[in-house]
Protein backbone atom coordinates (compact mmCIF):
# COMPACT_ATOMS: atom_id res chain seq x y z
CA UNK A 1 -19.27 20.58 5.22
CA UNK A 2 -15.96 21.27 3.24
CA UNK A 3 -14.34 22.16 6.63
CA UNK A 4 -14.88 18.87 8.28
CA UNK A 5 -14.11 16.54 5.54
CA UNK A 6 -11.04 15.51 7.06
CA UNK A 7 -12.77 14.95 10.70
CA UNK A 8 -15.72 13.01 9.08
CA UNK A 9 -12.79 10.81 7.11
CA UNK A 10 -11.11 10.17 10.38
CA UNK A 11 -14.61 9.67 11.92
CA UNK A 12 -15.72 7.03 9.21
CA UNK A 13 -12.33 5.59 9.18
CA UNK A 14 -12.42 4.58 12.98
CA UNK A 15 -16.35 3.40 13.11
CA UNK A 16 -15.02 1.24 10.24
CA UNK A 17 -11.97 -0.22 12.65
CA UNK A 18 -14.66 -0.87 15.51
CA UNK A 19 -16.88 -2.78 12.79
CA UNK A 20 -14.06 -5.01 12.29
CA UNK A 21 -12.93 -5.65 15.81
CA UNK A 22 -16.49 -6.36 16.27
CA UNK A 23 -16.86 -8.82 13.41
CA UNK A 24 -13.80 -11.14 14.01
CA UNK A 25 -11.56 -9.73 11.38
CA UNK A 26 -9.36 -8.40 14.31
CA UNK A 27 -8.06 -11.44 16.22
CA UNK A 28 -4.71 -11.11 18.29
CA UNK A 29 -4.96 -15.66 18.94
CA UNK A 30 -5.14 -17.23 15.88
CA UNK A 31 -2.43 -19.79 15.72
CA UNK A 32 -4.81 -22.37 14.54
CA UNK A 33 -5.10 -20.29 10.94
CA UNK A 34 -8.58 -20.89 11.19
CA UNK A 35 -9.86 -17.52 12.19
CA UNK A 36 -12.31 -17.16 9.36
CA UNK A 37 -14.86 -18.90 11.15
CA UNK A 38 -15.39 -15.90 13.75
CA UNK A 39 -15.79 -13.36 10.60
CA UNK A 40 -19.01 -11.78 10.63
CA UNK A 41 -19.05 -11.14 6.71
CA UNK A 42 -21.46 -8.32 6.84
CA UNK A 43 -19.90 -6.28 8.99
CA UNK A 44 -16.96 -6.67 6.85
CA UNK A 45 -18.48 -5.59 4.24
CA UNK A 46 -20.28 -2.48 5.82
CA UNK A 47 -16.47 -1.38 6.97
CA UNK A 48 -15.26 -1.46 3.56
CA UNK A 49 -17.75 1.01 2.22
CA UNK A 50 -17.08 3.25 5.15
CA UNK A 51 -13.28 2.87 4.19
CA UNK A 52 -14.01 3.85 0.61
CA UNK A 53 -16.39 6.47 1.71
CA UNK A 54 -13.81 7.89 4.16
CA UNK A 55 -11.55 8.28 0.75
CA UNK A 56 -14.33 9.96 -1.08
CA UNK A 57 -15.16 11.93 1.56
CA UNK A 58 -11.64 13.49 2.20
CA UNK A 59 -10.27 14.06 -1.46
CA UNK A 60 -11.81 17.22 -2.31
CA UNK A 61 -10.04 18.84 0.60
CA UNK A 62 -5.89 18.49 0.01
CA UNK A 63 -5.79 19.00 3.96
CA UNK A 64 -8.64 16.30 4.28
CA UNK A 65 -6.31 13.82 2.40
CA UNK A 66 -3.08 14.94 3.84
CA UNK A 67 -4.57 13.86 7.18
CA UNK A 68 -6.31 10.89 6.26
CA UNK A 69 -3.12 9.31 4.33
CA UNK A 70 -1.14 10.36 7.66
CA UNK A 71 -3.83 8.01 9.34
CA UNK A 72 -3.36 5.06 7.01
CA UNK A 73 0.38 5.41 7.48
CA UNK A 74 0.30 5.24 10.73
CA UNK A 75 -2.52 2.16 10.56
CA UNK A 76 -0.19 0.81 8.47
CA UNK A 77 3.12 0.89 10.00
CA UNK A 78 0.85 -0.06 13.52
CA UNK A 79 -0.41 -3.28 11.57
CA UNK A 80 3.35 -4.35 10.38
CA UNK A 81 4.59 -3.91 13.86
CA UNK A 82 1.51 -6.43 15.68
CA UNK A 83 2.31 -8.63 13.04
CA UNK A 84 5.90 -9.20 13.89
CA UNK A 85 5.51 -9.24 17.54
CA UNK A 86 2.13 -11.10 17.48
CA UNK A 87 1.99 -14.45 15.32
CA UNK A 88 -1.38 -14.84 16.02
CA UNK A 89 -2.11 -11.28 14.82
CA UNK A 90 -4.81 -11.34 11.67
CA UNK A 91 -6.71 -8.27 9.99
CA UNK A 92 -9.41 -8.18 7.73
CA UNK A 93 -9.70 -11.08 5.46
CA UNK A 94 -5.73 -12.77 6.13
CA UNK A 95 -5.69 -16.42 5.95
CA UNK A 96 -1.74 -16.22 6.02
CA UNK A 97 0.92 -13.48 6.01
CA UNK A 98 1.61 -12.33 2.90
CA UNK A 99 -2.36 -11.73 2.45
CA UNK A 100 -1.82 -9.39 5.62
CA UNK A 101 1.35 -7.93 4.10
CA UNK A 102 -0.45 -7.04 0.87
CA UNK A 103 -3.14 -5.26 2.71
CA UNK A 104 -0.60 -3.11 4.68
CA UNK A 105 1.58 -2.35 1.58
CA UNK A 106 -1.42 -1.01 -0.34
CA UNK A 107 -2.65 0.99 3.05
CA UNK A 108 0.57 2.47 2.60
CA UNK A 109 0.33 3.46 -1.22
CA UNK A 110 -2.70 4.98 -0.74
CA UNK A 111 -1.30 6.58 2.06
CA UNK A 112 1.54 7.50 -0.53
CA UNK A 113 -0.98 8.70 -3.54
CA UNK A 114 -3.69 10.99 -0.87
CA UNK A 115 -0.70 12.89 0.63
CA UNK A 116 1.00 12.74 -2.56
CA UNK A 117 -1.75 14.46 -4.63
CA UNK A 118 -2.64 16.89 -1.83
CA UNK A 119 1.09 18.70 -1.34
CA UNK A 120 1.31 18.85 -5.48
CA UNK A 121 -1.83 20.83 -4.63
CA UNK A 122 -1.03 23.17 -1.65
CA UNK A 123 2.06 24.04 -2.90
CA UNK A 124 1.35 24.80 -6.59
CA UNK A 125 4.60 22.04 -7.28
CA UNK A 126 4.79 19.00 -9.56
CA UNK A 127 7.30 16.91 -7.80
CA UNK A 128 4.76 14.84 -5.24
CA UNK A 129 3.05 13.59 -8.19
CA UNK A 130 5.97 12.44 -9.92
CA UNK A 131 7.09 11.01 -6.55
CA UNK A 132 3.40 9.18 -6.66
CA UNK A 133 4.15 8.08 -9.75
CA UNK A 134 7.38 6.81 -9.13
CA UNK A 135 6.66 5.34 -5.63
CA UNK A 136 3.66 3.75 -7.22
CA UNK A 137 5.34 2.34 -10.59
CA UNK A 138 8.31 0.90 -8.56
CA UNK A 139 5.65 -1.00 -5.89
CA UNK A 140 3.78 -2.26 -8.49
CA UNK A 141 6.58 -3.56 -10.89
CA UNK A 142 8.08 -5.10 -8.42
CA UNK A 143 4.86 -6.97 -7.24
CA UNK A 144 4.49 -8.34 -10.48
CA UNK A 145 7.71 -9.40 -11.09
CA UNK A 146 7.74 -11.44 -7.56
CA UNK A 147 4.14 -12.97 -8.57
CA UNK A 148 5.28 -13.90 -11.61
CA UNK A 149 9.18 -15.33 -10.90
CA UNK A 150 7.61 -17.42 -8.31
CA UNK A 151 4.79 -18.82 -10.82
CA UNK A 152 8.06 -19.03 -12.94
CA UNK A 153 9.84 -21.55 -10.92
CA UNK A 154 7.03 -22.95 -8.75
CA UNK A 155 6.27 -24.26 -12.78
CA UNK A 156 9.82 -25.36 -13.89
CA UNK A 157 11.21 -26.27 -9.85
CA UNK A 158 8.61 -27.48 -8.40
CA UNK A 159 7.01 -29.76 -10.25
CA UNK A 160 8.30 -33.19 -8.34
CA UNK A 161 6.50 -35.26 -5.59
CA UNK A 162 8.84 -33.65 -3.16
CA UNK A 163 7.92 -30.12 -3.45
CA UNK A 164 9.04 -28.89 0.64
CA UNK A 165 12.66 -27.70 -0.16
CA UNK A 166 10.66 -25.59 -3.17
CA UNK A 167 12.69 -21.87 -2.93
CA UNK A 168 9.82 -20.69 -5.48
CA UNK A 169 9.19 -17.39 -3.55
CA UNK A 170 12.97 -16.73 -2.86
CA UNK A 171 13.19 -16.96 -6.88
CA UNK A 172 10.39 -14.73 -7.34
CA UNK A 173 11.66 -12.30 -4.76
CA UNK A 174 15.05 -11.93 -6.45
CA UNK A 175 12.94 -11.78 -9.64
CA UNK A 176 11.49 -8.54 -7.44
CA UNK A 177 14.51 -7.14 -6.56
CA UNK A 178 15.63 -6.89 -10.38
CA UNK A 179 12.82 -4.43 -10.91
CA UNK A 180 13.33 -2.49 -8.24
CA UNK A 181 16.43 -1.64 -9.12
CA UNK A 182 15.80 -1.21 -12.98
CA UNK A 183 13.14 1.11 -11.19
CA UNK A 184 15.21 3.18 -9.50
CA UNK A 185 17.85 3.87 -12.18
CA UNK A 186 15.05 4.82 -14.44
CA UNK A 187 13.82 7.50 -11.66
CA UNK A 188 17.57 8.63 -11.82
CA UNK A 189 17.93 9.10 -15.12
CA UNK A 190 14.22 10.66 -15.44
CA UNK A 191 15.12 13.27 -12.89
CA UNK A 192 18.35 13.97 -14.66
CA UNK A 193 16.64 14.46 -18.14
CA UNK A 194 14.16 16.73 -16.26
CA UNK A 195 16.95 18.87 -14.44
CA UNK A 196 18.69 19.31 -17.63
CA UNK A 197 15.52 20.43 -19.21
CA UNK A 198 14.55 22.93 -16.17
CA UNK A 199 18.19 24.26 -16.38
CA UNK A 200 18.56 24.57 -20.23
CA UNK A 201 14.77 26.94 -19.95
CA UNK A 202 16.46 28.70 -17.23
CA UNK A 203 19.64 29.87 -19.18
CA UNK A 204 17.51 30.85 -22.40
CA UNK A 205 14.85 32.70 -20.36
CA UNK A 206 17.63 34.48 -18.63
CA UNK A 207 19.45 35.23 -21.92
């Protein structure tokens, strides 16, 4: 059983894909926005589980996960690239784009956290969880801060009658922006506390 974790993942993963081609959730034509009436709710629901399952299934086995997170990544990146050249592309439950673009960003931080989590494992190393951590803190900071900037200045810009030239979004986006880069020079610095550390142990254990 512990051997084929990572096949019955991958198994349970694509039954759960066929469930939602099946049910509607797949649709390569809806220009109308209105392609919630062809979901078939149940079936939805039934390939959630098996997604969740697939997860459960495959984390006990770091080679399980490594494999399954490759297979979301590549879902993923596949999803981002029929949504650019496709319009009418939807997934799962996306009324509009950035629904869809939430879904594949969090595809790929799982992807991110199972491959993560496995390598810290297989090679005895702390560095791909603090690269989990960091990949994870960054993505989520900087979600917030977009979500909230744009409730920011959808509030205090636009609050008129003529609300179409609202830039509430490009607001919140800079807002998102911001973090990431506060982010990423607290990663810096982190790592360069850490090195100093590791190298300052070194020297006294050698001494």
């Amino acid at each position: 059983m512990l051997k084929n974790r990572g096949l019955i993942a991958s198994a349970l993963l694509v039954v759960g894909l066929v469930l939602l081609a099946v049910g509607g959730f797949v649709q390569f034509h809806d220009f109308t926005g209105h392609g919630s009436e062809e979901w078939n709710l149940p079936l939805g629901f039934v390939a959630a589980v098996l997604g969740i399952a697939a997860v459960v299934i495959a984390w006990p086995l770091p080679k399980a996960r490594i494999w399954l997170g490759a297979e979301l990544a590549v879902l993923s990146v596949l999803l981002i690239v029929l949504g650019v050249a496709n319009t009418g592309f939807r997934f799962v439950w996306a009324r509009d784009e950035f629904e869809l673009a939430a879904f594949e960003f969090l595809l790929l931080l799982l992807a991110v956290v199972l491959i993560g989590t496995a390598l810290s494992v297989r090679l005895s190393a702390g560095w791909p969880l603090r690269v989990v951590a960091y990949v994870l803190g960054t993505a989520l900071l900087s979600y917030l801060a977009v979500r909230v900037g744009t409730a920011y200045y959808d509030r205090t810009m636009c609050t008129g009658d003529d609300t179409t030239d609202c830039l509430a979004l490009l607001g919140g986006l800079f807002w998102g922006v911001g973090a990431f880069v506060v982010c990423l020079v607290a990663i810096v610095v982190t790592e360069i506390v850490l090195w100093r550390r590791r190298r300052t142990s070194a020297m006294s254990v050698a001494r």
